[in-house]
N, C-alpha and C. Protein backbone atom coordinates (compact mmCIF):
# COMPACT_ATOMS: atom_id res chain seq x y z
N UNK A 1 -62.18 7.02 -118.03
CA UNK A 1 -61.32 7.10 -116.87
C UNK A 1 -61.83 6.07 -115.85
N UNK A 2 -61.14 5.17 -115.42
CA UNK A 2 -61.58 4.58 -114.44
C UNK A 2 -61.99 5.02 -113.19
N UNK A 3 -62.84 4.10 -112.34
CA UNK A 3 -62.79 4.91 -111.08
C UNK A 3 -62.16 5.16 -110.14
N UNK A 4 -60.62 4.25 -109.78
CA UNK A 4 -60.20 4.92 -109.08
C UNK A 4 -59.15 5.36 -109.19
N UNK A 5 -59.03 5.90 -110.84
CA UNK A 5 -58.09 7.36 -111.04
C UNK A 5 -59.36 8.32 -110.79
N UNK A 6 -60.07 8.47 -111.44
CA UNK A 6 -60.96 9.17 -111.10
C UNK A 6 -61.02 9.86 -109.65
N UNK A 7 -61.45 8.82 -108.96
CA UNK A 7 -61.27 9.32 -107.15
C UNK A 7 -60.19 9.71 -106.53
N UNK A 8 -59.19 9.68 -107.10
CA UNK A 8 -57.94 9.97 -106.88
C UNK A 8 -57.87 11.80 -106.96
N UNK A 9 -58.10 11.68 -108.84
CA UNK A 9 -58.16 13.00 -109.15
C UNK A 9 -59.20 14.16 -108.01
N UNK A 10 -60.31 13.32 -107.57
CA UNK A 10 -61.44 14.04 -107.56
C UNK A 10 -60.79 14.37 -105.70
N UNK A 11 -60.19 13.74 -104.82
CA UNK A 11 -59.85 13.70 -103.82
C UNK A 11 -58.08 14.58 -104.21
N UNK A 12 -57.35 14.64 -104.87
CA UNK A 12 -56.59 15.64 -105.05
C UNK A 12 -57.18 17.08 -105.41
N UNK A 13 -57.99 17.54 -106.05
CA UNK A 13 -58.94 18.45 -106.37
C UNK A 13 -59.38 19.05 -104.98
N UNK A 14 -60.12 18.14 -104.38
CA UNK A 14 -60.59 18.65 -103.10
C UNK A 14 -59.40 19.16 -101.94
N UNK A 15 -58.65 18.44 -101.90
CA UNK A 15 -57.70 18.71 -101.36
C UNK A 15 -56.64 19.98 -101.41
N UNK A 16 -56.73 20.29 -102.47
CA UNK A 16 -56.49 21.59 -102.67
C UNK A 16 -57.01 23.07 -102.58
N UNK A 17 -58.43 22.72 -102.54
CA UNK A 17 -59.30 23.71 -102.96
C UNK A 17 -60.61 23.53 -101.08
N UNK A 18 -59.40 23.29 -100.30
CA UNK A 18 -59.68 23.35 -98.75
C UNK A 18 -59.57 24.72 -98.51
N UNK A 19 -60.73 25.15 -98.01
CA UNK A 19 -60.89 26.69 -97.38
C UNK A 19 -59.47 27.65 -97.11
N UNK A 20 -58.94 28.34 -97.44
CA UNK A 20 -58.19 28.98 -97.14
C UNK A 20 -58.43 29.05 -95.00
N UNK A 21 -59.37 29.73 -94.99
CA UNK A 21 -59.41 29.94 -93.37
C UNK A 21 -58.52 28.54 -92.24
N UNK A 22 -59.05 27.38 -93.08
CA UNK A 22 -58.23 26.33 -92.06
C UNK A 22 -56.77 26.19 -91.73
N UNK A 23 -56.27 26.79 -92.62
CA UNK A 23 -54.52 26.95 -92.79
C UNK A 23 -54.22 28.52 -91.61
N UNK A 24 -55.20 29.05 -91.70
CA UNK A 24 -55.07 30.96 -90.76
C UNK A 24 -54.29 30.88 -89.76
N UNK A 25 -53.58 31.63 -89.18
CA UNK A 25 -53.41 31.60 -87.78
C UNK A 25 -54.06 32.74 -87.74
N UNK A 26 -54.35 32.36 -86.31
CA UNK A 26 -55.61 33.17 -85.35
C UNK A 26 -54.61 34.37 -84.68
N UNK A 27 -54.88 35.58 -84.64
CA UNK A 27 -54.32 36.05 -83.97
C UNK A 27 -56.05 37.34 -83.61
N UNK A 28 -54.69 38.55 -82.64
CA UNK A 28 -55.85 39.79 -82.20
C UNK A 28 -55.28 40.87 -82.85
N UNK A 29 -56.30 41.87 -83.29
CA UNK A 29 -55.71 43.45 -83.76
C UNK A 29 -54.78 44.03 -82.12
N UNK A 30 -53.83 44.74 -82.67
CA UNK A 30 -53.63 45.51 -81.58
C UNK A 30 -53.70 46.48 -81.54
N UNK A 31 -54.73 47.28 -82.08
CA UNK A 31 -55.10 48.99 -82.07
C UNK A 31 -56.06 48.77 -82.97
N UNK A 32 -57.27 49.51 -83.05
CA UNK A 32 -58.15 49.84 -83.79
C UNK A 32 -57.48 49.34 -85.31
N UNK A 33 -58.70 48.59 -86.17
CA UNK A 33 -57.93 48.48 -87.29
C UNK A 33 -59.00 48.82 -88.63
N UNK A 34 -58.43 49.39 -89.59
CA UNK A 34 -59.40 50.12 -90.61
C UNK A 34 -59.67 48.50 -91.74
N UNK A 35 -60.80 48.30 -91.97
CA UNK A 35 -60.93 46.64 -92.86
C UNK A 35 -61.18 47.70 -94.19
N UNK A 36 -60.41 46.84 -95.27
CA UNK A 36 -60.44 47.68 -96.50
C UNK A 36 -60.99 46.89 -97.66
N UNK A 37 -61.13 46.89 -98.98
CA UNK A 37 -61.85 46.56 -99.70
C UNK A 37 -60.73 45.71 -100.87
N UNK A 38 -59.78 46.63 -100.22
CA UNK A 38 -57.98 46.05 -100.76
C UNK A 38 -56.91 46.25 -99.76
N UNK A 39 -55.74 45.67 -100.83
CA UNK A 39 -54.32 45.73 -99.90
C UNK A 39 -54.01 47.91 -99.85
N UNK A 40 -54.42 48.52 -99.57
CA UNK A 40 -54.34 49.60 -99.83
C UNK A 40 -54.97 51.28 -99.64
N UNK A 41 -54.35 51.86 -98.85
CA UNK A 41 -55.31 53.14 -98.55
C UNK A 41 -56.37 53.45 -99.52
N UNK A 42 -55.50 53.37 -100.87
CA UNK A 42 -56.67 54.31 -101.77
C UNK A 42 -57.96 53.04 -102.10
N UNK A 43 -58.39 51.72 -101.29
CA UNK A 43 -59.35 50.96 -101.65
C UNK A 43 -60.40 51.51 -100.32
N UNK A 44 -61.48 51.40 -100.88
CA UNK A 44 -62.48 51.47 -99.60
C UNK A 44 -62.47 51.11 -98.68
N UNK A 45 -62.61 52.05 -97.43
CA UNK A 45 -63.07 51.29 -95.85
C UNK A 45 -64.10 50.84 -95.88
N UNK A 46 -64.55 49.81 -95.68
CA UNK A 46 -65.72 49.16 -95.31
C UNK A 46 -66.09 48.50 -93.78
N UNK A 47 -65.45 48.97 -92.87
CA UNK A 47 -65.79 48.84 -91.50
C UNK A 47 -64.04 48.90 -90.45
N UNK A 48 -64.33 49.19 -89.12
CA UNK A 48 -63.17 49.20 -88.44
C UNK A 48 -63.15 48.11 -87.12
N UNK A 49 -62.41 47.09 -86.99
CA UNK A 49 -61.95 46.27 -86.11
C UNK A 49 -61.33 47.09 -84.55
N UNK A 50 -62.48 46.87 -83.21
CA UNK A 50 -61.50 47.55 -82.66
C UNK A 50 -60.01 46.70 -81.84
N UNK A 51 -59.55 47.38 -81.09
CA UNK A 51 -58.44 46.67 -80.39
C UNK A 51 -58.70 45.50 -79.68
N UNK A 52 -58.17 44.43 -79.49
CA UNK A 52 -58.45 43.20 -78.77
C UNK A 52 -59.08 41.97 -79.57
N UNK A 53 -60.04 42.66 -81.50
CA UNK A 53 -60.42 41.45 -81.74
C UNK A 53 -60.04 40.29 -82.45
N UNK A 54 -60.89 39.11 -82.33
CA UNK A 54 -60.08 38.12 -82.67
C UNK A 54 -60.33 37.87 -83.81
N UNK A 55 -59.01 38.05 -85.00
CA UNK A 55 -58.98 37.48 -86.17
C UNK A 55 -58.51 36.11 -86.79
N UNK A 56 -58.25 35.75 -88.19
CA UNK A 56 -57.76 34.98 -88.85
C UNK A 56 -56.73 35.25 -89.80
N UNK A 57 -55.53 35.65 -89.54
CA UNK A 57 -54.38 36.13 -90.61
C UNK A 57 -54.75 35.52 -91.68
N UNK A 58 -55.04 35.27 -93.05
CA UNK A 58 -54.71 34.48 -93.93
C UNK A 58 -53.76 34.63 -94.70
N UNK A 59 -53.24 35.42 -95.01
CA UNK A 59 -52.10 35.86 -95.49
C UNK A 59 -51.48 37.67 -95.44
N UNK A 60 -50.41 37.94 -96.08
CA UNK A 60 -49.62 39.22 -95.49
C UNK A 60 -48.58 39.20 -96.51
N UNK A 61 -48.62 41.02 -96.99
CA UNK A 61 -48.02 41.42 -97.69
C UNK A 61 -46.90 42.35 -96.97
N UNK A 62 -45.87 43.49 -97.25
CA UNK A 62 -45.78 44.23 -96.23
C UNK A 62 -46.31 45.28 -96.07
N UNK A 63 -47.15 45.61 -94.71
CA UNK A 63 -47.81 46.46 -94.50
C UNK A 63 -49.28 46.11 -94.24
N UNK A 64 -49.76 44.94 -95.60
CA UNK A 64 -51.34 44.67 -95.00
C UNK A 64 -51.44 43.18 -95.22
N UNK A 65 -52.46 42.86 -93.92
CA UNK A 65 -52.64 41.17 -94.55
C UNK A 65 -54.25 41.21 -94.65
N UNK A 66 -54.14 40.13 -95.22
CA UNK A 66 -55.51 39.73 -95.77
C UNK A 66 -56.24 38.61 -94.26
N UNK A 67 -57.52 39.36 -93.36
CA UNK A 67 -58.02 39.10 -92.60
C UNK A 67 -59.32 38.48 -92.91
N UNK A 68 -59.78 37.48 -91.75
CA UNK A 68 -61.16 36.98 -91.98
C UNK A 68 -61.77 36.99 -90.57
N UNK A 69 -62.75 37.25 -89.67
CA UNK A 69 -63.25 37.39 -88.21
C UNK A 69 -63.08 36.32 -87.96
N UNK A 70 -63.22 35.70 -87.01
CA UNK A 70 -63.79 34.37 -86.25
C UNK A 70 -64.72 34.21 -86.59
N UNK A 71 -65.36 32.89 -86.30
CA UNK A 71 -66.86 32.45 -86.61
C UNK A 71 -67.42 31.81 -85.25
């Protein structure tokens, strides 16, 4: 393969495989929120978000989206 198919490939690759978080919109919980282990009551709570904090939507099903904190 030459190199600059190569770099091509290797810079399409990367390009794709860009953090999910950079695409997020930022938003805030608005009521206490239960963080789960899945999209789903019956998955584990593993901690609760209270009202006001600031998240990262990354994506949304109906009913639950998939959150990440701020950094």
């Amino acid at each position: 393969m030459s190199n600059n198919l190569l770099s091509a490939v290797l810079i399409s690759i990367g390009l794709f495989a860009w953090p999910a978080s950079a695409f997020a919109d930022a938003g805030y919980t608005t009521g206490n929120v239960n963080l789960r282990t899945g999209p789903g009551a019956n998955y584990a709570r593993v901690g609760t978000l209270p009202e006001g904090t600031l998240i990262n939507v990354l994506g949304c099903q109906p009913s639950w989206c998939h959150v990440a904190l701020q950094s």
